[in-house]
ModelCIF file with pLDDT and N, C-alpha, C, O atoms, coordinates in Angstrom:
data_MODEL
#
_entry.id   MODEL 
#
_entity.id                         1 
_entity.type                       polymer 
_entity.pdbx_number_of_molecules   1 
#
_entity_poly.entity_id                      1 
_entity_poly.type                           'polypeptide(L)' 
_entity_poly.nstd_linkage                   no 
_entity_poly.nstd_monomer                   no 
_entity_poly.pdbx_seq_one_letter_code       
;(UNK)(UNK)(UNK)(UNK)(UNK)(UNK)(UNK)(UNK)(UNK)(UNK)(UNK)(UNK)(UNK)(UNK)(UNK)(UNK)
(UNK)(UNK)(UNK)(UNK)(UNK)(UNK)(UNK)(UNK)(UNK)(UNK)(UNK)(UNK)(UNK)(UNK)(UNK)(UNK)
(UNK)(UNK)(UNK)(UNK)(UNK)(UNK)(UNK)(UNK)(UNK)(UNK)(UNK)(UNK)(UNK)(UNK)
;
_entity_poly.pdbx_seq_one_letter_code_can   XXXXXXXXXXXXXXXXXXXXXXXXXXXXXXXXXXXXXXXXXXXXXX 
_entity_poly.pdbx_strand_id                 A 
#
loop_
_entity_poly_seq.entity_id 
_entity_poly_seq.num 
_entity_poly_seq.mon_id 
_entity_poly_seq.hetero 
1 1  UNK n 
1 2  UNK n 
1 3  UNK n 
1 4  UNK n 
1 5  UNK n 
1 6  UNK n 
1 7  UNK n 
1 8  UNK n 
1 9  UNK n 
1 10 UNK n 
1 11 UNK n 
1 12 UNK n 
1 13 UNK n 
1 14 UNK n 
1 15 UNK n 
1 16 UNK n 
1 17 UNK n 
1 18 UNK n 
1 19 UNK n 
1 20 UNK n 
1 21 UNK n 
1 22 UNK n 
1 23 UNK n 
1 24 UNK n 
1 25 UNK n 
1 26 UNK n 
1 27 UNK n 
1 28 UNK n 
1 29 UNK n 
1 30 UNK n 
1 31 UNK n 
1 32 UNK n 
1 33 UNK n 
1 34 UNK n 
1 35 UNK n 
1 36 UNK n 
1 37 UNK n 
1 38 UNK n 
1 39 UNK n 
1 40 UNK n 
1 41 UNK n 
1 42 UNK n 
1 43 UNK n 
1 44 UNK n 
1 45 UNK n 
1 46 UNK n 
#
_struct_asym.id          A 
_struct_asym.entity_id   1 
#
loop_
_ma_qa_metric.id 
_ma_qa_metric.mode 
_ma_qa_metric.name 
_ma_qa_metric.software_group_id 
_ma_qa_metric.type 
1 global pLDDT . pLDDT 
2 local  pLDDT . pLDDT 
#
_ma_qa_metric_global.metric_id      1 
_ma_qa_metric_global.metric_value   91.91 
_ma_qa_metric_global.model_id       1 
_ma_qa_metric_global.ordinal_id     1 
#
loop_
_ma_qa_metric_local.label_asym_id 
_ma_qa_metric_local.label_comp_id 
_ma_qa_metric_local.label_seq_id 
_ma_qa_metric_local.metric_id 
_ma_qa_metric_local.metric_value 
_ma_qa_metric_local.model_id 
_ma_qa_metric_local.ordinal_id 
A UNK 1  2 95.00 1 1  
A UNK 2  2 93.00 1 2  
A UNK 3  2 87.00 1 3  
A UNK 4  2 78.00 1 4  
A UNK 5  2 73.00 1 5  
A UNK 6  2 76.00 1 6  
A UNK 7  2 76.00 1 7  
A UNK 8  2 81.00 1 8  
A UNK 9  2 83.00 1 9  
A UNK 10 2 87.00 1 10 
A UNK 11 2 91.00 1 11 
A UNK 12 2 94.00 1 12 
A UNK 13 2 95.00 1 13 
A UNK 14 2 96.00 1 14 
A UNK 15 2 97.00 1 15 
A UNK 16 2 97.00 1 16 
A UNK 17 2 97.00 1 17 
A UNK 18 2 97.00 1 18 
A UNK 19 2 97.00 1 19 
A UNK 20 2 97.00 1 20 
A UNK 21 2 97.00 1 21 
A UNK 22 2 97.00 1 22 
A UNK 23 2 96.00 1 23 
A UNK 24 2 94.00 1 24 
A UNK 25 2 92.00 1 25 
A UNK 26 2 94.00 1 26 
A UNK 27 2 96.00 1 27 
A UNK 28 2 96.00 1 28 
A UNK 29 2 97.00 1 29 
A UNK 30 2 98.00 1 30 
A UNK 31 2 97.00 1 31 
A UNK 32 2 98.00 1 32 
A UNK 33 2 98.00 1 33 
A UNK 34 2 97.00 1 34 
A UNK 35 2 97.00 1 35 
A UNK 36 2 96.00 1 36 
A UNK 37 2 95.00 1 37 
A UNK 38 2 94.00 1 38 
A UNK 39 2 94.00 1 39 
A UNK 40 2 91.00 1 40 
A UNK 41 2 90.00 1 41 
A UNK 42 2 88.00 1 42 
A UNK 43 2 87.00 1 43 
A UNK 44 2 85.00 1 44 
A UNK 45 2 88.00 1 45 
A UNK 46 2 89.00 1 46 
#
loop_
_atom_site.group_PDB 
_atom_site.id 
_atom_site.type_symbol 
_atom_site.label_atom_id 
_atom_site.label_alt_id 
_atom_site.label_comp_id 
_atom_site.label_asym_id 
_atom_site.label_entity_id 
_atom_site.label_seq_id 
_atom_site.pdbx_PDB_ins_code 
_atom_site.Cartn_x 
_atom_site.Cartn_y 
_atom_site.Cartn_z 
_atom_site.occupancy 
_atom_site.B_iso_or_equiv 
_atom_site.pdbx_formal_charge 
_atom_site.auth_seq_id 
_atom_site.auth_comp_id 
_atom_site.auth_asym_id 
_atom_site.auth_atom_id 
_atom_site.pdbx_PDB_model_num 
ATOM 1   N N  . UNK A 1 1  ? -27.767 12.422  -16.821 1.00 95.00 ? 1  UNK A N  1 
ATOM 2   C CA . UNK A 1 1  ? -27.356 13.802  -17.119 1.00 95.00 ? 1  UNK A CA 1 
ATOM 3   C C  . UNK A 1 1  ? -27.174 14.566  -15.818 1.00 95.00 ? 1  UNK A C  1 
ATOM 4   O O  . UNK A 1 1  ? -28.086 14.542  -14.992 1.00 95.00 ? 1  UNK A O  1 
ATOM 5   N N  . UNK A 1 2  ? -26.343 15.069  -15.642 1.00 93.00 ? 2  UNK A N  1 
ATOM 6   C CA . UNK A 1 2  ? -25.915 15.994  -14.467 1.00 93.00 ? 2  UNK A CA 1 
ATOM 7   C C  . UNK A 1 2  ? -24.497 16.018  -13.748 1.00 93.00 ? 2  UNK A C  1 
ATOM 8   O O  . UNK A 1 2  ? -23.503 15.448  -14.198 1.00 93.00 ? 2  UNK A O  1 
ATOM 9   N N  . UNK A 1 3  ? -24.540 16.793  -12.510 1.00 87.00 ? 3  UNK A N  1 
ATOM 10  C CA . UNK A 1 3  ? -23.118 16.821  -12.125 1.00 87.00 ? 3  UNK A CA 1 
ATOM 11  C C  . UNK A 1 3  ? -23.357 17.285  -10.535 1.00 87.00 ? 3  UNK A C  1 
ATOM 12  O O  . UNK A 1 3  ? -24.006 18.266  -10.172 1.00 87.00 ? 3  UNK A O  1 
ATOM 13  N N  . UNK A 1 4  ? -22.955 16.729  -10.043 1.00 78.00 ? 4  UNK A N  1 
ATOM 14  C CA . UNK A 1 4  ? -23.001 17.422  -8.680  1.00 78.00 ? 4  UNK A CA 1 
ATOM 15  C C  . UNK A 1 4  ? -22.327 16.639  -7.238  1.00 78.00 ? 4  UNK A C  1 
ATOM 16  O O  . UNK A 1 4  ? -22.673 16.800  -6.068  1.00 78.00 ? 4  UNK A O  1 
ATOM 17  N N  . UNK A 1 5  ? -21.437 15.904  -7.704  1.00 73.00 ? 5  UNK A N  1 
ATOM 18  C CA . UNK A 1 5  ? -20.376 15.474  -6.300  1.00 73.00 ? 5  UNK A CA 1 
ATOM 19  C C  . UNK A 1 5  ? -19.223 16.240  -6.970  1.00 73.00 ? 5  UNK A C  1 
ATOM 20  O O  . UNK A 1 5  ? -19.291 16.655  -8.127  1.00 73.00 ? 5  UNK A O  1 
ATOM 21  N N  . UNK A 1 6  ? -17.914 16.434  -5.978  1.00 76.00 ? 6  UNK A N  1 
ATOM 22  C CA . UNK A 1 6  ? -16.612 16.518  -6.194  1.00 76.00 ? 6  UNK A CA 1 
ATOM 23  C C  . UNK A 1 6  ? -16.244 16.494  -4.967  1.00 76.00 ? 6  UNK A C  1 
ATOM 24  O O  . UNK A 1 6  ? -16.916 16.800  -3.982  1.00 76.00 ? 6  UNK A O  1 
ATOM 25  N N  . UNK A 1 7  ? -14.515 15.907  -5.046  1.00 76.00 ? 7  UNK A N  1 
ATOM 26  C CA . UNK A 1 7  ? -13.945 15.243  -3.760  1.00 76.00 ? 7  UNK A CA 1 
ATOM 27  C C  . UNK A 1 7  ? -12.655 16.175  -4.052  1.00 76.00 ? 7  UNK A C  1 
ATOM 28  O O  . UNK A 1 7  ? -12.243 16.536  -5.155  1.00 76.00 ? 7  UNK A O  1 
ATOM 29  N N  . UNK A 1 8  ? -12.134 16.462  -2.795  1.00 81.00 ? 8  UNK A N  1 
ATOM 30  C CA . UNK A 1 8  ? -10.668 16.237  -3.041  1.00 81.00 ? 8  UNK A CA 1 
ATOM 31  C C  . UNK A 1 8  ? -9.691  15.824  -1.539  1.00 81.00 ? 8  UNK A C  1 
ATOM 32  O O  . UNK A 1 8  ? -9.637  16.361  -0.433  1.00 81.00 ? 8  UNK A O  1 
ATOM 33  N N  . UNK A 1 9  ? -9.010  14.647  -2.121  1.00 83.00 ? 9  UNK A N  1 
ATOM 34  C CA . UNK A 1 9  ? -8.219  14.300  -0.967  1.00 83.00 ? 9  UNK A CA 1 
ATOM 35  C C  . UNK A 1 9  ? -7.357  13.384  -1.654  1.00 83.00 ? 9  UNK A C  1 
ATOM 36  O O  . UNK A 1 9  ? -7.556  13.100  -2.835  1.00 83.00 ? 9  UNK A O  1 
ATOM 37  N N  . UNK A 1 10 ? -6.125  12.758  -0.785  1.00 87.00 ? 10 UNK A N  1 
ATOM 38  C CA . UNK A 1 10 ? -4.726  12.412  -1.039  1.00 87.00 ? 10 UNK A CA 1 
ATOM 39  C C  . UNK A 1 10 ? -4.496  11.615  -0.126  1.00 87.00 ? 10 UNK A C  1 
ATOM 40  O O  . UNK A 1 10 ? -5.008  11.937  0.947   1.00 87.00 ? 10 UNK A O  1 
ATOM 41  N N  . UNK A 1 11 ? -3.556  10.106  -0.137  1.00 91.00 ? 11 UNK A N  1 
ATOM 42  C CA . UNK A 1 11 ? -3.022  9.516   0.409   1.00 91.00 ? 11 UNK A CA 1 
ATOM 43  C C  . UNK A 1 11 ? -1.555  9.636   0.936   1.00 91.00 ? 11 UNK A C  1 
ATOM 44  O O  . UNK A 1 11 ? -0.507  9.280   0.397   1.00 91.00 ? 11 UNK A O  1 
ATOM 45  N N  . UNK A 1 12 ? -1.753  10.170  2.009   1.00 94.00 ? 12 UNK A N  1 
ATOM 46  C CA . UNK A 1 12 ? -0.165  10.094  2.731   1.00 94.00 ? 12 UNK A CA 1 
ATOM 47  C C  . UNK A 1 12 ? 0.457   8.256   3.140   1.00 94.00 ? 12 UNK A C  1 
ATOM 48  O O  . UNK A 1 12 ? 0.151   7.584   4.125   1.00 94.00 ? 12 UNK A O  1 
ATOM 49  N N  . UNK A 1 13 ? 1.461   7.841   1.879   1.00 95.00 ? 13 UNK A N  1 
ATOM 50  C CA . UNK A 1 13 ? 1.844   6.420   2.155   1.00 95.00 ? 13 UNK A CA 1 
ATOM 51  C C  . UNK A 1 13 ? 3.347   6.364   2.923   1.00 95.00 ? 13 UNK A C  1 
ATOM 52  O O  . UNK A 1 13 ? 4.319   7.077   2.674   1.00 95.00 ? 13 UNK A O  1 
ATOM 53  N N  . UNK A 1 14 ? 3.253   5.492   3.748   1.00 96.00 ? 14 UNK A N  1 
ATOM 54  C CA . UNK A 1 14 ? 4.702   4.940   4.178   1.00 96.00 ? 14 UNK A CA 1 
ATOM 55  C C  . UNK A 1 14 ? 4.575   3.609   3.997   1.00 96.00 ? 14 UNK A C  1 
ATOM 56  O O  . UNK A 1 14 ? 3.483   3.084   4.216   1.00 96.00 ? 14 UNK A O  1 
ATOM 57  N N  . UNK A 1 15 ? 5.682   2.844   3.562   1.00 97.00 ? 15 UNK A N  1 
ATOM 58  C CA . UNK A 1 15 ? 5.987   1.113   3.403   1.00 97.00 ? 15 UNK A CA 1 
ATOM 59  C C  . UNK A 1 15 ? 7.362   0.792   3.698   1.00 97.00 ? 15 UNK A C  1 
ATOM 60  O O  . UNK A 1 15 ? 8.405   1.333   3.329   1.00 97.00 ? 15 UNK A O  1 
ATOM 61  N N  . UNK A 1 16 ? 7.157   -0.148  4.399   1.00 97.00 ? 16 UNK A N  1 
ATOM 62  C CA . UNK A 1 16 ? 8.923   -0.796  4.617   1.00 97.00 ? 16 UNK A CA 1 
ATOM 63  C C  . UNK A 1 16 ? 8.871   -2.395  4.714   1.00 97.00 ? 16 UNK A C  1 
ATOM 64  O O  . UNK A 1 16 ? 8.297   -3.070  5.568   1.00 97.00 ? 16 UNK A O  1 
ATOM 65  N N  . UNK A 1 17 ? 9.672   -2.850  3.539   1.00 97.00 ? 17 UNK A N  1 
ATOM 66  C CA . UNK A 1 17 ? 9.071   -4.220  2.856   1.00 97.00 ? 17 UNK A CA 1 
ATOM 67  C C  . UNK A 1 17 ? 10.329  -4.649  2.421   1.00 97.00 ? 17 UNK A C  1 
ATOM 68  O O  . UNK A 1 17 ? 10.998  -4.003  1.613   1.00 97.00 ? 17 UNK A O  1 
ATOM 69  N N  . UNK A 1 18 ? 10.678  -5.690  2.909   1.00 97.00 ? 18 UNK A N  1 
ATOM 70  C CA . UNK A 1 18 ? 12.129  -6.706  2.734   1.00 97.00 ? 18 UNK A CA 1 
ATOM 71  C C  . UNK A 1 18 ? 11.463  -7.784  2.134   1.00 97.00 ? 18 UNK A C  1 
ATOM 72  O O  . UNK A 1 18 ? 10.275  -7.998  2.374   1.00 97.00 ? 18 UNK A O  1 
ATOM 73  N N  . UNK A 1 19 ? 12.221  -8.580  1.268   1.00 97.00 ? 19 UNK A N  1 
ATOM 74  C CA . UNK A 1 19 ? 12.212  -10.308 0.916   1.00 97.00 ? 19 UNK A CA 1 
ATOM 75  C C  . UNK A 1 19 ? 13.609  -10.523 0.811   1.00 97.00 ? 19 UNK A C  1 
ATOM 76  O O  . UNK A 1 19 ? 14.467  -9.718  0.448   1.00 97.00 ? 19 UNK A O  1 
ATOM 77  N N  . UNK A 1 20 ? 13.764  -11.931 1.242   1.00 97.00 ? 20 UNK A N  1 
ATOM 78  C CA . UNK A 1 20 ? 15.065  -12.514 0.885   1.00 97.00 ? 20 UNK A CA 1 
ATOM 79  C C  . UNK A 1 20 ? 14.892  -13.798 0.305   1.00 97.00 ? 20 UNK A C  1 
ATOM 80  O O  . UNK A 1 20 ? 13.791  -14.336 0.199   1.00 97.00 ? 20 UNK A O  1 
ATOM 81  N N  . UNK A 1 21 ? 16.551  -14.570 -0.278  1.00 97.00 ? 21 UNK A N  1 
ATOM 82  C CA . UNK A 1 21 ? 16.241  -15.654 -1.157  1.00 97.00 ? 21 UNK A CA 1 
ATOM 83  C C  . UNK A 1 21 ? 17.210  -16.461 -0.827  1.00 97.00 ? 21 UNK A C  1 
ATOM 84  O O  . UNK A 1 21 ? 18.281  -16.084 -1.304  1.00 97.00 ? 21 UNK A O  1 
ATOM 85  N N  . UNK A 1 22 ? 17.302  -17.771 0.021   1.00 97.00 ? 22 UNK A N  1 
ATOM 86  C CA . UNK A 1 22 ? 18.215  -18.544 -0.083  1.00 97.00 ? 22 UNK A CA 1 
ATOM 87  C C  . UNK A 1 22 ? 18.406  -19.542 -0.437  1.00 97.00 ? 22 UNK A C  1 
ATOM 88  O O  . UNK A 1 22 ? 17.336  -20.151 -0.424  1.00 97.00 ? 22 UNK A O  1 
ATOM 89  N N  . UNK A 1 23 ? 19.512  -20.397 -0.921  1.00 96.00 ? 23 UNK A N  1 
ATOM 90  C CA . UNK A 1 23 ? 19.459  -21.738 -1.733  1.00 96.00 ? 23 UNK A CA 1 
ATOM 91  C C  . UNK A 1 23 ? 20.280  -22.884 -1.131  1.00 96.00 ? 23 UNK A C  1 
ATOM 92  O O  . UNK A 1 23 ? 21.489  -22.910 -1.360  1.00 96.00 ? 23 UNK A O  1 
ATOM 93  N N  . UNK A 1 24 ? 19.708  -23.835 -0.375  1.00 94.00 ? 24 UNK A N  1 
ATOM 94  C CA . UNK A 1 24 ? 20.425  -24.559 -0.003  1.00 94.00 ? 24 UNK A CA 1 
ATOM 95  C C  . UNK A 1 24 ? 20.220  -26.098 -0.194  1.00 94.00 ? 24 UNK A C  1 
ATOM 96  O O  . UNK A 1 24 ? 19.401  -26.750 0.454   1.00 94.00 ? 24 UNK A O  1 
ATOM 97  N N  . UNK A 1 25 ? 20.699  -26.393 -0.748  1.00 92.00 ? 25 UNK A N  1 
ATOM 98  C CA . UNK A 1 25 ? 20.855  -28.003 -1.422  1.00 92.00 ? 25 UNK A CA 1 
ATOM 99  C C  . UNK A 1 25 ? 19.489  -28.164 -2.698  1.00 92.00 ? 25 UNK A C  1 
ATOM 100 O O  . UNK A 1 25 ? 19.356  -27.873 -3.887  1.00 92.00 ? 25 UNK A O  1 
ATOM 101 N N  . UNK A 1 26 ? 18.728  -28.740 -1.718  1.00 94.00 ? 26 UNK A N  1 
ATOM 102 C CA . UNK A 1 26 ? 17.452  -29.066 -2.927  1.00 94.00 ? 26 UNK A CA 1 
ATOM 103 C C  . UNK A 1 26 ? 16.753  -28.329 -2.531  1.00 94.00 ? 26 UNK A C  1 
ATOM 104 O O  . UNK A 1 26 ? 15.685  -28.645 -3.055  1.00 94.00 ? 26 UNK A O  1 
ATOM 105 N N  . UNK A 1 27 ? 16.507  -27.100 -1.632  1.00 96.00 ? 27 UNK A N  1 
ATOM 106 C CA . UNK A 1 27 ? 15.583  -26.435 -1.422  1.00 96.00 ? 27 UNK A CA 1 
ATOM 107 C C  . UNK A 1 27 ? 15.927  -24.752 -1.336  1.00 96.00 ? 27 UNK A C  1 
ATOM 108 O O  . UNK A 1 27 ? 16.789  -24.177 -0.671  1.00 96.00 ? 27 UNK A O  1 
ATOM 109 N N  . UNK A 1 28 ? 14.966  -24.237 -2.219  1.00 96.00 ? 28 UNK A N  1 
ATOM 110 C CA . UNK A 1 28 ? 15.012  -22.720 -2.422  1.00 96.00 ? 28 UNK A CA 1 
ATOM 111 C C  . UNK A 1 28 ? 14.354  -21.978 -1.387  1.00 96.00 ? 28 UNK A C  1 
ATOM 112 O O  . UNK A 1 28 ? 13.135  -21.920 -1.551  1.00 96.00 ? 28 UNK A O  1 
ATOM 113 N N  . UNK A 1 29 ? 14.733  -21.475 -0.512  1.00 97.00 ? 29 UNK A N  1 
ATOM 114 C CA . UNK A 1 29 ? 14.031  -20.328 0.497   1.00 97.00 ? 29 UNK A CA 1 
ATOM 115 C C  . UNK A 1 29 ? 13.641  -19.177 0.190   1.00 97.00 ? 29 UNK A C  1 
ATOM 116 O O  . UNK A 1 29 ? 14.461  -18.377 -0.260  1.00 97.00 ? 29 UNK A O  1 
ATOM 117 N N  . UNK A 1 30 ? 12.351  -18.833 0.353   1.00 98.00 ? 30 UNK A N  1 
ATOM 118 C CA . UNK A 1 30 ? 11.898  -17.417 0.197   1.00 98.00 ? 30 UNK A CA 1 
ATOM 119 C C  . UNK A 1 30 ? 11.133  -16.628 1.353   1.00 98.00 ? 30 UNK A C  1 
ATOM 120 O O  . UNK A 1 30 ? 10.005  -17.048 1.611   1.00 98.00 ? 30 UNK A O  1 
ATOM 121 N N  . UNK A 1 31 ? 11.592  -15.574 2.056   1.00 97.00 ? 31 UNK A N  1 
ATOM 122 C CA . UNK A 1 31 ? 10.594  -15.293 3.479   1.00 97.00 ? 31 UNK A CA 1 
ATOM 123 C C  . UNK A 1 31 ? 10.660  -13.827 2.910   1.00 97.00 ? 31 UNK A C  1 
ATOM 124 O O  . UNK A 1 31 ? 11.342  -13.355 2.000   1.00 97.00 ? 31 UNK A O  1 
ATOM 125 N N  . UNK A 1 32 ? 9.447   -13.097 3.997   1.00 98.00 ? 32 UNK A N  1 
ATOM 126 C CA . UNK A 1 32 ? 9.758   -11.228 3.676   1.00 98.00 ? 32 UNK A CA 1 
ATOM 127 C C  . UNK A 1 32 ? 8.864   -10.960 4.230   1.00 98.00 ? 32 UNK A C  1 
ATOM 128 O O  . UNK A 1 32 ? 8.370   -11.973 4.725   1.00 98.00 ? 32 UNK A O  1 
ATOM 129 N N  . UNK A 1 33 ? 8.314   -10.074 4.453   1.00 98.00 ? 33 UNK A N  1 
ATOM 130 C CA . UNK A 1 33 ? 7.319   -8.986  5.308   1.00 98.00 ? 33 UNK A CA 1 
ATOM 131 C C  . UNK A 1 33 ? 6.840   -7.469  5.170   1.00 98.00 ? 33 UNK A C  1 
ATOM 132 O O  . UNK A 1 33 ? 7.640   -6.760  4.559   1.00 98.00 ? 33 UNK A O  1 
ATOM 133 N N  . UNK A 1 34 ? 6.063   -7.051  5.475   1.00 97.00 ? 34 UNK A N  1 
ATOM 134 C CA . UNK A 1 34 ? 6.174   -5.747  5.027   1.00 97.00 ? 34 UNK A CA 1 
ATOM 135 C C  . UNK A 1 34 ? 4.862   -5.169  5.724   1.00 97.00 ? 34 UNK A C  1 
ATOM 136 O O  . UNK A 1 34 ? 3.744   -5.674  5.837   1.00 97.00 ? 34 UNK A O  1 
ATOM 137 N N  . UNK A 1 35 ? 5.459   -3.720  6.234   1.00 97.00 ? 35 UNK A N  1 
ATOM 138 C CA . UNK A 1 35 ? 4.655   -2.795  7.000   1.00 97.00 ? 35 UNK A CA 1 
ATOM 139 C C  . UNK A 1 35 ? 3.845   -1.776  6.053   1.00 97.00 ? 35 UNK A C  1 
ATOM 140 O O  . UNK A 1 35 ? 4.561   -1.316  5.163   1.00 97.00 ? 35 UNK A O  1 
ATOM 141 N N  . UNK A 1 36 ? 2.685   -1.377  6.043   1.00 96.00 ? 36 UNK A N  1 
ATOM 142 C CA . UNK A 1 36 ? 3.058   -0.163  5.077   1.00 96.00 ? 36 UNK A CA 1 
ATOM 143 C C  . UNK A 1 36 ? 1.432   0.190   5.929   1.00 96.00 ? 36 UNK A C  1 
ATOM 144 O O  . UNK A 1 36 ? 0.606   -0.537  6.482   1.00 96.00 ? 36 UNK A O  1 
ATOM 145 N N  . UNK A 1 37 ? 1.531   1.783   5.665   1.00 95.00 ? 37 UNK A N  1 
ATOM 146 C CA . UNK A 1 37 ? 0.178   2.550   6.660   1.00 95.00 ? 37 UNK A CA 1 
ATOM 147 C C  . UNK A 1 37 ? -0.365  3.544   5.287   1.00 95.00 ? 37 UNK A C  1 
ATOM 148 O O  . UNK A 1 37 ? 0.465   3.884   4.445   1.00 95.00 ? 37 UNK A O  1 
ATOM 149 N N  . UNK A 1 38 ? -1.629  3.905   5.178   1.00 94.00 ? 38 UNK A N  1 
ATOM 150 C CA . UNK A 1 38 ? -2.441  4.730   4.553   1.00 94.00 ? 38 UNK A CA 1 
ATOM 151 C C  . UNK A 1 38 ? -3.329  5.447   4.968   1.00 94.00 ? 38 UNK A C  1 
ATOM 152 O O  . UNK A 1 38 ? -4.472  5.129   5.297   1.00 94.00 ? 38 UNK A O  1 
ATOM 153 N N  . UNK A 1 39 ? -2.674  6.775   4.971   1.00 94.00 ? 39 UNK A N  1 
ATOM 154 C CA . UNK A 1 39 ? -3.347  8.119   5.644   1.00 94.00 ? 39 UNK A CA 1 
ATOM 155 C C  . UNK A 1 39 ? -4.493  8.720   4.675   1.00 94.00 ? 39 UNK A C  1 
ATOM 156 O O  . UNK A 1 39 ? -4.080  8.763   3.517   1.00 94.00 ? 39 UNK A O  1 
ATOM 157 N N  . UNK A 1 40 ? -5.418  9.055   4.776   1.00 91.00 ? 40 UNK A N  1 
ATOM 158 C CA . UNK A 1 40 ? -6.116  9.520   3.380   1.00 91.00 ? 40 UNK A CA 1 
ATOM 159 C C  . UNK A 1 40 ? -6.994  10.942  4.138   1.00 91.00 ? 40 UNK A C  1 
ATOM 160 O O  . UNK A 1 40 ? -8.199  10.710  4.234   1.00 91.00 ? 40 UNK A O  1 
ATOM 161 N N  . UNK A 1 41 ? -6.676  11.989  4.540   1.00 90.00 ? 41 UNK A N  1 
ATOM 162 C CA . UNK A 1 41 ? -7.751  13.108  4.684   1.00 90.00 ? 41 UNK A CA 1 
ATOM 163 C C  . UNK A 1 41 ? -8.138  13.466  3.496   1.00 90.00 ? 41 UNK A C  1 
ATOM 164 O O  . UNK A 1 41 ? -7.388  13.891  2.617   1.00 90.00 ? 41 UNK A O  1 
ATOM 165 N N  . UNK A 1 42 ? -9.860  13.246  3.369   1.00 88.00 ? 42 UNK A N  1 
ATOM 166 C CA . UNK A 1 42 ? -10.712 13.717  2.376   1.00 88.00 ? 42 UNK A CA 1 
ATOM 167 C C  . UNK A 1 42 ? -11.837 14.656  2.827   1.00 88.00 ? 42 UNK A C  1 
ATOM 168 O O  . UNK A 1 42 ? -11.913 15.190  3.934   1.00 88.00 ? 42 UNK A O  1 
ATOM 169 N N  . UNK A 1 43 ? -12.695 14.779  1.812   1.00 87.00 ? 43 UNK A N  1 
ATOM 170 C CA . UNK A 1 43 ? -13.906 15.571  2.091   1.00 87.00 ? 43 UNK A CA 1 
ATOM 171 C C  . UNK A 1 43 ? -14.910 15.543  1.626   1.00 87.00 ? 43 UNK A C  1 
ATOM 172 O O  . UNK A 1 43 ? -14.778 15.207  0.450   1.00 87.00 ? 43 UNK A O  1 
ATOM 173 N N  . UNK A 1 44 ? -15.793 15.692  1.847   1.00 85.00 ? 44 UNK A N  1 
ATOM 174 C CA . UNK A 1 44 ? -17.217 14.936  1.550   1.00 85.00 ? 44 UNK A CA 1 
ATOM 175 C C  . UNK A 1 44 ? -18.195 15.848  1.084   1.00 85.00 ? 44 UNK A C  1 
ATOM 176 O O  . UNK A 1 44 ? -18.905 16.300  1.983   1.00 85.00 ? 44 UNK A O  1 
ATOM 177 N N  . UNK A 1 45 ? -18.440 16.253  -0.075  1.00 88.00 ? 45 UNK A N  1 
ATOM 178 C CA . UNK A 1 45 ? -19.188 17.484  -0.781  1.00 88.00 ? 45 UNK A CA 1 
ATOM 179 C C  . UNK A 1 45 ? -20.477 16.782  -0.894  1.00 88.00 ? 45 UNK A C  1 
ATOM 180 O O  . UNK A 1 45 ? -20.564 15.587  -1.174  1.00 88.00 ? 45 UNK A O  1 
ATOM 181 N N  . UNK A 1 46 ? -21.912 17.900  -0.569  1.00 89.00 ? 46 UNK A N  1 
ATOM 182 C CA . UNK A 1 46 ? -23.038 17.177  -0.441  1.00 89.00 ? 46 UNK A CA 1 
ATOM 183 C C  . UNK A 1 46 ? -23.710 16.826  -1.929  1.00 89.00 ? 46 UNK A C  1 
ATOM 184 O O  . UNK A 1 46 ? -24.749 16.169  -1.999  1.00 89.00 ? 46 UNK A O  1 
#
């Protein structure tokens, strides 16, 4: 019974993420990569 945390904060996202697909004879290619960053300012209620 009770109540007594609360937060508030938000993720600032950026991502930059390719795949590709190639097919050549008997074999299917698949490669890709991807950057992505997560900003999060929060706050910490006692």
């Amino acid at each position: 019974w009770g109540a007594n945390a609360q937060s508030l904060n938000w993720t600032n996202r950026f991502e930059i993420k390719e795949d590709f697909s190639h097919v050549r004879g008997q074999h299917q290619f698949k490669f890709g990569g991807e950057y992505a960053q997560y900003i999060s300012p929060e706050d910490v209620t006692a």
